[in-house]
C-alpha atoms as a PDB file:
ATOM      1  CA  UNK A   1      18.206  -1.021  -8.079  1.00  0.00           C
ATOM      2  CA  UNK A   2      17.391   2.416  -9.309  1.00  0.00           C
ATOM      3  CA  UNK A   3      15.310   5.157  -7.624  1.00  0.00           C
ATOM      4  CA  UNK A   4      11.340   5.360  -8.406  1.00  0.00           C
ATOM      5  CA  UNK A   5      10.666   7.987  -6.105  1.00  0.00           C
ATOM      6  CA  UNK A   6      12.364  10.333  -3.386  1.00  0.00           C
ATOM      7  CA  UNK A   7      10.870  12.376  -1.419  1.00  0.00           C
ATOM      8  CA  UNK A   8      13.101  15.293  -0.043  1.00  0.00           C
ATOM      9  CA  UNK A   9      12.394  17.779   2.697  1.00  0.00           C
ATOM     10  CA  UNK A  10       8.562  17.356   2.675  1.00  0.00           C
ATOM     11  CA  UNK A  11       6.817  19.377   5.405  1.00  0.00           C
ATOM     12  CA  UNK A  12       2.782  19.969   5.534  1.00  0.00           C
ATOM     13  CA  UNK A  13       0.966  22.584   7.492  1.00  0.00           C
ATOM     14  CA  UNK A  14      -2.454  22.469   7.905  1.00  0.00           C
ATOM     15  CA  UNK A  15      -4.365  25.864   8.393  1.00  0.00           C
ATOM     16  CA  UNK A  16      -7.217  25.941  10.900  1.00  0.00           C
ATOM     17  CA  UNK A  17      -9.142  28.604  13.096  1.00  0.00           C
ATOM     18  CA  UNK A  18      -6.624  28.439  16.115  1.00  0.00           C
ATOM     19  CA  UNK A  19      -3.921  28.921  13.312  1.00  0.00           C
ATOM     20  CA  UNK A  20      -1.160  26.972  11.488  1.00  0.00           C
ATOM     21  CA  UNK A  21      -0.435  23.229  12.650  1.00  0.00           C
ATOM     22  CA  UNK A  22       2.485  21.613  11.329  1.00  0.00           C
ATOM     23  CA  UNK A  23       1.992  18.007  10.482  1.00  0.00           C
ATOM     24  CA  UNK A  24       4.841  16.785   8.175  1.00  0.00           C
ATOM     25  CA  UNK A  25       8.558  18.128   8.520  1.00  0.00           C
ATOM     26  CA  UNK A  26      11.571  17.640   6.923  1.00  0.00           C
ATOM     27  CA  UNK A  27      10.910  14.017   5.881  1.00  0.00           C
ATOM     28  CA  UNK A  28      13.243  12.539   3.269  1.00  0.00           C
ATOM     29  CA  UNK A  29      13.187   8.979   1.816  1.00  0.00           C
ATOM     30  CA  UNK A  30      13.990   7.094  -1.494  1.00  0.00           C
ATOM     31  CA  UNK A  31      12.034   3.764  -3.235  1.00  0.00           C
ATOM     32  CA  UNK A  32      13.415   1.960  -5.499  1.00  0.00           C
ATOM     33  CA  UNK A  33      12.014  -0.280  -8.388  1.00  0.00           C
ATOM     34  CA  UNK A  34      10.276  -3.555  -6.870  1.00  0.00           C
ATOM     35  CA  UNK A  35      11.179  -2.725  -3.105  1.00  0.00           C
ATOM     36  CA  UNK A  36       8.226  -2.777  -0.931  1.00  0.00           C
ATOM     37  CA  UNK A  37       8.444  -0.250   1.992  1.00  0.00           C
ATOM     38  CA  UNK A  38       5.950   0.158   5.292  1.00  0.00           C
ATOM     39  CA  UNK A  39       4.551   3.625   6.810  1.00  0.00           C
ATOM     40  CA  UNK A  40       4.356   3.285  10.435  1.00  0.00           C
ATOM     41  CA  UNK A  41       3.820   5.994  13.436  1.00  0.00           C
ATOM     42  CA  UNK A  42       1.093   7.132  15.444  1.00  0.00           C
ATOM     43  CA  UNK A  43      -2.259   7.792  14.791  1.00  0.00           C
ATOM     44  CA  UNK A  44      -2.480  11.674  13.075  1.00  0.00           C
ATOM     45  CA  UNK A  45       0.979  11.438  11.879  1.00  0.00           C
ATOM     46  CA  UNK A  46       0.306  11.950   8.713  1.00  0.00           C
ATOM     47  CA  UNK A  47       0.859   8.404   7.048  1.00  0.00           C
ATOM     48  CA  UNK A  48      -2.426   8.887   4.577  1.00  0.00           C
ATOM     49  CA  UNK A  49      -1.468  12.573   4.077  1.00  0.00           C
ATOM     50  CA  UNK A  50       2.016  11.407   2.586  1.00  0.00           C
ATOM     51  CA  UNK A  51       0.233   9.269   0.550  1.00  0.00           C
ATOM     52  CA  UNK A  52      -2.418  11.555  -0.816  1.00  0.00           C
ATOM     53  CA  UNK A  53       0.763  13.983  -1.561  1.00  0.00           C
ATOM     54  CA  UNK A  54       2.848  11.452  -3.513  1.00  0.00           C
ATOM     55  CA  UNK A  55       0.033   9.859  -5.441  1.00  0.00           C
ATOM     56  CA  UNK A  56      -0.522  13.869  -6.253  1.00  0.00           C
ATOM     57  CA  UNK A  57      -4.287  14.362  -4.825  1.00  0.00           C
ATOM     58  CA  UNK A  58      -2.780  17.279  -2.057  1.00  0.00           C
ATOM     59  CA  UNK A  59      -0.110  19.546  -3.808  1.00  0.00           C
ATOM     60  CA  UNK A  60      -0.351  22.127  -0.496  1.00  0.00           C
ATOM     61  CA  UNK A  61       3.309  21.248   0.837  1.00  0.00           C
ATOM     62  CA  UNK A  62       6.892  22.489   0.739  1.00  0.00           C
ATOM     63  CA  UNK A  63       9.638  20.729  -0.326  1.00  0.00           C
ATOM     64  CA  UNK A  64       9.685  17.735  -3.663  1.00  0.00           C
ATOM     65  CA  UNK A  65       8.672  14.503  -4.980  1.00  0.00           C
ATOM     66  CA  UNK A  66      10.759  13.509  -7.385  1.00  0.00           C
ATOM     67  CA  UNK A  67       9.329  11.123  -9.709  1.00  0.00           C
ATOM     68  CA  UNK A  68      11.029   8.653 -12.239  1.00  0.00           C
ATOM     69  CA  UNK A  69       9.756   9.969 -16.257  1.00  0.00           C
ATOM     70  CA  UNK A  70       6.078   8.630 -17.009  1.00  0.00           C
ATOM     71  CA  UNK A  71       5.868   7.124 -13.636  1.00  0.00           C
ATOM     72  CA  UNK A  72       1.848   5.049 -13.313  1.00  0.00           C
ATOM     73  CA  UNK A  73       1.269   5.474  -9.420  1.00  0.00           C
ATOM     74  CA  UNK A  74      -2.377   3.542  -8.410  1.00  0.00           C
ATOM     75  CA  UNK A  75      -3.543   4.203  -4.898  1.00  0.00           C
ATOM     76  CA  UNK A  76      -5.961   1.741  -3.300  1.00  0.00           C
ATOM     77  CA  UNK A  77      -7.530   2.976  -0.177  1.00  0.00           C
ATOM     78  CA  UNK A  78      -9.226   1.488   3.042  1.00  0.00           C
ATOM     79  CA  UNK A  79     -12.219   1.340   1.816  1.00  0.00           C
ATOM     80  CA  UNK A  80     -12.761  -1.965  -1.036  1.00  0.00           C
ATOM     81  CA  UNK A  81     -15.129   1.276  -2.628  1.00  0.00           C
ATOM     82  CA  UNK A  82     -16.944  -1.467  -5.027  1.00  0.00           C
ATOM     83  CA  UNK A  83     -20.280  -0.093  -6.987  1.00  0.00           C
ATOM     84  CA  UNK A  84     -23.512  -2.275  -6.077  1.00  0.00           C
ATOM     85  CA  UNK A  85     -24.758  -2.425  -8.710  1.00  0.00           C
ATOM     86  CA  UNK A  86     -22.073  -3.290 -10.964  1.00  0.00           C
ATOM     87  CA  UNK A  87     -20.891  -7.164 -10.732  1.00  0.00           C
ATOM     88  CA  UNK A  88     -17.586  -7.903  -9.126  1.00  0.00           C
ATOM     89  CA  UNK A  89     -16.196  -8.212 -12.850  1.00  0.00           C
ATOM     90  CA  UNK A  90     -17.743  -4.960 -14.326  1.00  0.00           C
ATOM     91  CA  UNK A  91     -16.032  -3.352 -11.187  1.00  0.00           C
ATOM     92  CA  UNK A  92     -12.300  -4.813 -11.945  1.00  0.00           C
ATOM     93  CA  UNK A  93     -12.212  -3.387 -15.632  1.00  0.00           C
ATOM     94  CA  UNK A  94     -13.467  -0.486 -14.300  1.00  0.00           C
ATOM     95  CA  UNK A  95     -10.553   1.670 -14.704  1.00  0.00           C
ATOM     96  CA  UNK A  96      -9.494   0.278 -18.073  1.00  0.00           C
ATOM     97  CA  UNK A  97     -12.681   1.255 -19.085  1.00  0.00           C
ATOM     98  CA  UNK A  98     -12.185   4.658 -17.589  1.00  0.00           C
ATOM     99  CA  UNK A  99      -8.966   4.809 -19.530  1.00  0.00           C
ATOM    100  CA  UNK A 100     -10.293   3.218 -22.421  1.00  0.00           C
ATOM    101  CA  UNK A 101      -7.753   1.133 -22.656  1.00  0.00           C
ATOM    102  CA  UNK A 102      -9.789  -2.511 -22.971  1.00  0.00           C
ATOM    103  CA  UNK A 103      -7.388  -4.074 -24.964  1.00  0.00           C
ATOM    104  CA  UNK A 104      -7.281  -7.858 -25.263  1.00  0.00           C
ATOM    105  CA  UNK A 105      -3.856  -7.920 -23.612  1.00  0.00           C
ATOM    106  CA  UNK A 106      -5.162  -5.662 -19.949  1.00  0.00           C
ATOM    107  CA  UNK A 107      -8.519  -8.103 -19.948  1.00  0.00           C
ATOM    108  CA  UNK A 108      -6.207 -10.916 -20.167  1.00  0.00           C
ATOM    109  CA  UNK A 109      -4.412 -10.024 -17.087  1.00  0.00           C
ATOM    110  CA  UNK A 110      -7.463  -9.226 -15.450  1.00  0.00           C
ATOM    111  CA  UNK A 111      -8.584 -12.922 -15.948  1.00  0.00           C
ATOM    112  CA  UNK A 112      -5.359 -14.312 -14.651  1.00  0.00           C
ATOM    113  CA  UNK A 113      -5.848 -12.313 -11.427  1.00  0.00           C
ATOM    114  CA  UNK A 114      -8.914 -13.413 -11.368  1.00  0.00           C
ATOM    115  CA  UNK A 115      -7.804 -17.285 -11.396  1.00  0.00           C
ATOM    116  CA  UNK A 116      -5.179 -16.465  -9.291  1.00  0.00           C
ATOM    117  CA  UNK A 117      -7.302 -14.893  -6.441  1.00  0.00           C
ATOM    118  CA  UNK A 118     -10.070 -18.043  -6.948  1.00  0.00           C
ATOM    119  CA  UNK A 119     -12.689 -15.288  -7.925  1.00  0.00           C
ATOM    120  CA  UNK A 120     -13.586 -16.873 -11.256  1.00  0.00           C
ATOM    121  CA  UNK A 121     -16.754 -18.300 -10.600  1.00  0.00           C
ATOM    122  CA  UNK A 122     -17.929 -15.622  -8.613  1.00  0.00           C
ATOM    123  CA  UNK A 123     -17.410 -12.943 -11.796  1.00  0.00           C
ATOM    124  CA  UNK A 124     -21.284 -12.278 -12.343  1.00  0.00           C
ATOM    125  CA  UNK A 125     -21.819 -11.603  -8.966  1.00  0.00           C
ATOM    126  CA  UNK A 126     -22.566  -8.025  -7.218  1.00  0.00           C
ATOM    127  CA  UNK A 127     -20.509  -7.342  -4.527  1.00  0.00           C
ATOM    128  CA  UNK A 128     -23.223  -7.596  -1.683  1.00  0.00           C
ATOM    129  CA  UNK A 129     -23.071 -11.701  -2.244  1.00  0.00           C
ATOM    130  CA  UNK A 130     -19.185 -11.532  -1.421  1.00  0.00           C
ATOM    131  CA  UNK A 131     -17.561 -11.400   2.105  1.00  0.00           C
ATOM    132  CA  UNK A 132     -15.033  -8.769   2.858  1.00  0.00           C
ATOM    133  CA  UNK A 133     -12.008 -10.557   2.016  1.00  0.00           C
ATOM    134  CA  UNK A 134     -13.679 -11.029  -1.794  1.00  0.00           C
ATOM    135  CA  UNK A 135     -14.330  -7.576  -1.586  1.00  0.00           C
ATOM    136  CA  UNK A 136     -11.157  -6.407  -0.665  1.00  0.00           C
ATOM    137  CA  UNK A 137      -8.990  -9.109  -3.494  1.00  0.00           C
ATOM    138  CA  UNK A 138     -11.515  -7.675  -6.353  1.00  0.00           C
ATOM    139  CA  UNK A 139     -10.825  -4.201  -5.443  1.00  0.00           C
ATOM    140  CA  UNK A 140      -7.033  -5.086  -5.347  1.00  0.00           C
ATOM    141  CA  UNK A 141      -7.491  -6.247  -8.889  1.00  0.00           C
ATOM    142  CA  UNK A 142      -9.324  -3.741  -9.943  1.00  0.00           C
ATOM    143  CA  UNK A 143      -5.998  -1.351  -8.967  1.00  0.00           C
ATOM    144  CA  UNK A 144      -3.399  -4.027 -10.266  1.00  0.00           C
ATOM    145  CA  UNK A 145      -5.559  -4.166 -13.927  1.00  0.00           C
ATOM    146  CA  UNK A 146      -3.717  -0.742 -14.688  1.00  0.00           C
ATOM    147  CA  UNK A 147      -0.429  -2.226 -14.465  1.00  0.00           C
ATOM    148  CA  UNK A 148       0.918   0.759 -12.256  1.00  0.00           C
ATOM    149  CA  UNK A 149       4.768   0.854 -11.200  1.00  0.00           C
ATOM    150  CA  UNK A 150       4.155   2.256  -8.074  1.00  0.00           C
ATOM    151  CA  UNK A 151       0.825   0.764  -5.957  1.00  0.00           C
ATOM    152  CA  UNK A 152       0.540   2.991  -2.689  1.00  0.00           C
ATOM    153  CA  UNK A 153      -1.740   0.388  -0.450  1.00  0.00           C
ATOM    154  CA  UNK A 154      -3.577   2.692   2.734  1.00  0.00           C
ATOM    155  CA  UNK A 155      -4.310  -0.144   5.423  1.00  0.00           C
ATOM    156  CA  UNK A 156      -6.116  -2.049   2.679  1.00  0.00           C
ATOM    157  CA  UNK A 157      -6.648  -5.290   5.402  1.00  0.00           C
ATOM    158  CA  UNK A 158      -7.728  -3.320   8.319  1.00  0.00           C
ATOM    159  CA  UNK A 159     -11.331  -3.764   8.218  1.00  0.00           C
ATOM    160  CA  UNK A 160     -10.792  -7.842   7.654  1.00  0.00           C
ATOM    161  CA  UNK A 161     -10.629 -10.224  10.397  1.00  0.00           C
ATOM    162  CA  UNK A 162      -7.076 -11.657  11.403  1.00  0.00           C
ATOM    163  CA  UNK A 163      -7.683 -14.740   9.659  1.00  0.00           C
ATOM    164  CA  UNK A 164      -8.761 -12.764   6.117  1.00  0.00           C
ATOM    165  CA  UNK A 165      -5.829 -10.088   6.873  1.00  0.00           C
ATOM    166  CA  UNK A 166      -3.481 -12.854   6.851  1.00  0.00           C
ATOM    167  CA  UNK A 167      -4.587 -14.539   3.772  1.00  0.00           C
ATOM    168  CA  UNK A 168      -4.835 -11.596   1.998  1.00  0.00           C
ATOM    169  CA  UNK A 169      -1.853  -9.996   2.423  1.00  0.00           C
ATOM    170  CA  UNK A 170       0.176 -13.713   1.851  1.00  0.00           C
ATOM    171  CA  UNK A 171      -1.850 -13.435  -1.511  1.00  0.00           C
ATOM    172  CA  UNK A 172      -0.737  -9.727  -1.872  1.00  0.00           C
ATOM    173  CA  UNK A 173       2.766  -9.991  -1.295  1.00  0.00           C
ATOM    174  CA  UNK A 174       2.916 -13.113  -3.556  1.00  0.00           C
ATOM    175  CA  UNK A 175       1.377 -11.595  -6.607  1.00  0.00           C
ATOM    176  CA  UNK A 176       3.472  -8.141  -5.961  1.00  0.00           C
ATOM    177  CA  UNK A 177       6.770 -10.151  -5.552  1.00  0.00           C
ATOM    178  CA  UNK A 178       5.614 -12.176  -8.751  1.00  0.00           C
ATOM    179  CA  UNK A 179       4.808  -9.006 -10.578  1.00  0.00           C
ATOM    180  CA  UNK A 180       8.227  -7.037  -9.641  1.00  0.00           C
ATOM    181  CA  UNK A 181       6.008  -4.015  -7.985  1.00  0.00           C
ATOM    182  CA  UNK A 182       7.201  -1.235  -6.445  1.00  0.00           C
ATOM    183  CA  UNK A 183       4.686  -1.114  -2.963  1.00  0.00           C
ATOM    184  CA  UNK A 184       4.148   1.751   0.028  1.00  0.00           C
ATOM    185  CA  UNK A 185       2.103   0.211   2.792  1.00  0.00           C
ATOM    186  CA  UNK A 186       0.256   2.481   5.180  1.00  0.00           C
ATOM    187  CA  UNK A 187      -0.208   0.166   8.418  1.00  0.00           C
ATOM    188  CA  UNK A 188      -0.998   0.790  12.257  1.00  0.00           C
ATOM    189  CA  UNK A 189      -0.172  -3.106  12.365  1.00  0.00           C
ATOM    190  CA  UNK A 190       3.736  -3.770  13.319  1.00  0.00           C
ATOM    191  CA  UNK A 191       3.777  -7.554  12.144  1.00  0.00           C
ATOM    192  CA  UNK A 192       2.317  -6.865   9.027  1.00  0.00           C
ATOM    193  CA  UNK A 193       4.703  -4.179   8.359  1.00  0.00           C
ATOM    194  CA  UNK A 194       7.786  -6.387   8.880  1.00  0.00           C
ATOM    195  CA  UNK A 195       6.375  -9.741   7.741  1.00  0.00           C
ATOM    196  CA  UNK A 196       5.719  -7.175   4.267  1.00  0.00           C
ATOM    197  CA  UNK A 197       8.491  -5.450   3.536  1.00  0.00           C
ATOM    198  CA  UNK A 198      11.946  -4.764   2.742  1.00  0.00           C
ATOM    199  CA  UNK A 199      12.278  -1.447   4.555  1.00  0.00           C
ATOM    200  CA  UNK A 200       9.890  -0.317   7.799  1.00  0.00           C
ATOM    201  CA  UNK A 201       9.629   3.583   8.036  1.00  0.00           C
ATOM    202  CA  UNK A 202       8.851   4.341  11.396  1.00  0.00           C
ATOM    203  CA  UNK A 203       7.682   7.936  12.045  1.00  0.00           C
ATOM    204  CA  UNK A 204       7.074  10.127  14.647  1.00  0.00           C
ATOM    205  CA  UNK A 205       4.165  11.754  16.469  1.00  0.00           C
ATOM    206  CA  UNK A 206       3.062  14.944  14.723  1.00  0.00           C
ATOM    207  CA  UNK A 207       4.851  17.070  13.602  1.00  0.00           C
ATOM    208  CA  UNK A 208       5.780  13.987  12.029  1.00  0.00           C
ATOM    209  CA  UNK A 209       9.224  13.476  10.917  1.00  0.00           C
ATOM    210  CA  UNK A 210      11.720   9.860   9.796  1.00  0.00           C
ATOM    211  CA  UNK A 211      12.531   8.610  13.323  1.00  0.00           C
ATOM    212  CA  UNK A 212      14.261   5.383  11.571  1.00  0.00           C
ATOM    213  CA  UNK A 213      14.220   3.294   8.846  1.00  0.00           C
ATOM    214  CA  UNK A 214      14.756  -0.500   9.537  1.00  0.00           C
ATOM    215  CA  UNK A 215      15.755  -2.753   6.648  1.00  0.00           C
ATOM    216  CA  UNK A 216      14.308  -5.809   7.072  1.00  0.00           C
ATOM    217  CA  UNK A 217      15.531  -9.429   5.733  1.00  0.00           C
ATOM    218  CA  UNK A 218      14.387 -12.714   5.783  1.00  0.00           C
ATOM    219  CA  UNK A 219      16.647 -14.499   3.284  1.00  0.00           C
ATOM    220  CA  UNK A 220      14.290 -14.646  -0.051  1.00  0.00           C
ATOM    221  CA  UNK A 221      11.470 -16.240   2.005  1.00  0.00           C
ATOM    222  CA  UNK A 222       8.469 -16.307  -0.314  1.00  0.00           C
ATOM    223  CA  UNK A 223       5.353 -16.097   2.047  1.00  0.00           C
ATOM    224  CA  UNK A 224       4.240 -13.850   4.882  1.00  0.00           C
ATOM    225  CA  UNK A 225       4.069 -17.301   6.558  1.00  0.00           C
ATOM    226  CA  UNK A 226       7.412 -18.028   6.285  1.00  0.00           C
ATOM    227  CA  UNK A 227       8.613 -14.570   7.316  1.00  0.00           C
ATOM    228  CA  UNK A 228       6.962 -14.437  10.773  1.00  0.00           C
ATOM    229  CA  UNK A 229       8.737 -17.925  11.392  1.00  0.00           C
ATOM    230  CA  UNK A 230      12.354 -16.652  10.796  1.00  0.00           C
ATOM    231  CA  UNK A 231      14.155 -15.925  13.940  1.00  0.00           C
ATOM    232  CA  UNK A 232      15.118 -12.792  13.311  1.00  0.00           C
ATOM    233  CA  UNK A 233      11.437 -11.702  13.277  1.00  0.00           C
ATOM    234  CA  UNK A 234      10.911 -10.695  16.337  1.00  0.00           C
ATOM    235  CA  UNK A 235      14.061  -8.470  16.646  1.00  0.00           C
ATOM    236  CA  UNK A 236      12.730  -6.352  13.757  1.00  0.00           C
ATOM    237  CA  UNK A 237       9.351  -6.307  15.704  1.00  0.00           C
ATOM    238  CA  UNK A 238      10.937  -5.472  19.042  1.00  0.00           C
ATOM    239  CA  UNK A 239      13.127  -2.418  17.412  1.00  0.00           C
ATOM    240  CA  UNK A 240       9.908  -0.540  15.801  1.00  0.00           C
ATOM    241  CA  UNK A 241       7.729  -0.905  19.047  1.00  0.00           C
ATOM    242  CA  UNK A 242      10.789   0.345  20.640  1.00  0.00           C
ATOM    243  CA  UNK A 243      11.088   3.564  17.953  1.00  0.00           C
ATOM    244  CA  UNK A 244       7.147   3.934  18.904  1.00  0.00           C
ATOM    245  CA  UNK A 245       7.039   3.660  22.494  1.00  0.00           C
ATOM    246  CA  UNK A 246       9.421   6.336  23.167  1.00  0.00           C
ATOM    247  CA  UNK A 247       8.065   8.460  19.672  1.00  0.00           C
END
């Protein structure tokens, strides 16, 4: 696989009244093309900060991230951040229209999302008529519509219940697996982040730096169903709380 991204001796300070607080040091990692990795650590580590910083909203930090040529980075956040008082449809072709790129071809794709999440009949409605979970799958295609190569994902199923997270991110990780995209997950949650992806970042309380990195495999299985089943899964759990607990 080739490299999409590396990031290479990235430290952050933040400057307040009682002085200079370093939050980020030193970390280093690589992604590569269709590999989907998980961001996990303490609370205030700095998991949303790396995020902002590779997607490019916070340049304030030392060290690099090196990007592959013409790299399209889309960065979905906690929040599903739909407009009332567009409908749910109006609000997925949102950013094409932005771009002004509403070709036949992008509306196309936004359709088959739309079939594949079972939103189709609900197009013409506004989003206070949806429950969270419909929420949070329109404003996933809403990012997906720009076709990005890199989709940075802040704890997008945290405000669902466990029932809706669960569906959601099986539906997630199908469609990203389908699509060949290149994922970071920000999670607090330990069996989403191995039951997601290939490679589990683990990091450590502030100033936060790579504690491990554990490469996680589950022999091609196709579902987050299937992955929390395989009997390895609960080694790969067991190591990361172990990286935390003694963080």
């Amino acid at each position: 696989m080739n490299d999409l991204l590396e990031v290479v001796n990235l430290t952050k300070n933040y400057h307040t009244k009682k002085g200079e607080i370093e939050a980020i040091k030193n970390i280093n990692f690589k992604i590569n093309e269709g590999e989907i990795i998980s961001l996990v650590g303490p609370s205030g580590c700095g998991k949303s900060t790396l995020l902002s910083i590779i997607f490019g909203l916070d340049k304030d930090y030392k060290g690099k991230v090196i990007k592959k040529d013409n790299l399209k980075i889309a960065y979905m956040l906690q929040s599903d951040a739909l407009l009332p008082w567009l409908t749910i449809y109006e609000n997925a072709i949102l950013g094409l229209k932005i771009n002004k790129i509403l070709t036949k071809e992008n509306l196309d794709y936004v359709n088959y999302l739309f079939n594949f999440y079972n939103l189709s009949e609900f197009k013409e409605n506004y989003p206070k008529n949806l429950s969270g979970g419909m929420k949070q799958r329109v404003a996933l295609i809403r990012t997906l519509a720009l076709k990005p190569d890199l989709l940075l994902l802040d704890e997008p199923f945290c405000a669902l219940d466990q029932q809706s997270r669960l569906m959601i991110s099986d539906d997630v990780y199908k469609i990203v697996k389908k699509e060949g995209k290149t994922v970071i997950l920000v999670t607090h949650n330990i069996e989403e982040a191995v039951s997601f992806s290939d490679r589990v970042i683990v990091l450590s309380k502030r100033p936060s730096e790579v504690k491990n990195i554990v490469h996680i495999d589950f022999k091609n299985k196709s579902s987050i169903y299937e992955r929390r089943k395989d009997s390895n899964y609960h080694q790969y759990f067991d190591k990361i709380w172990e990286d935390l607990e003694i963080t």
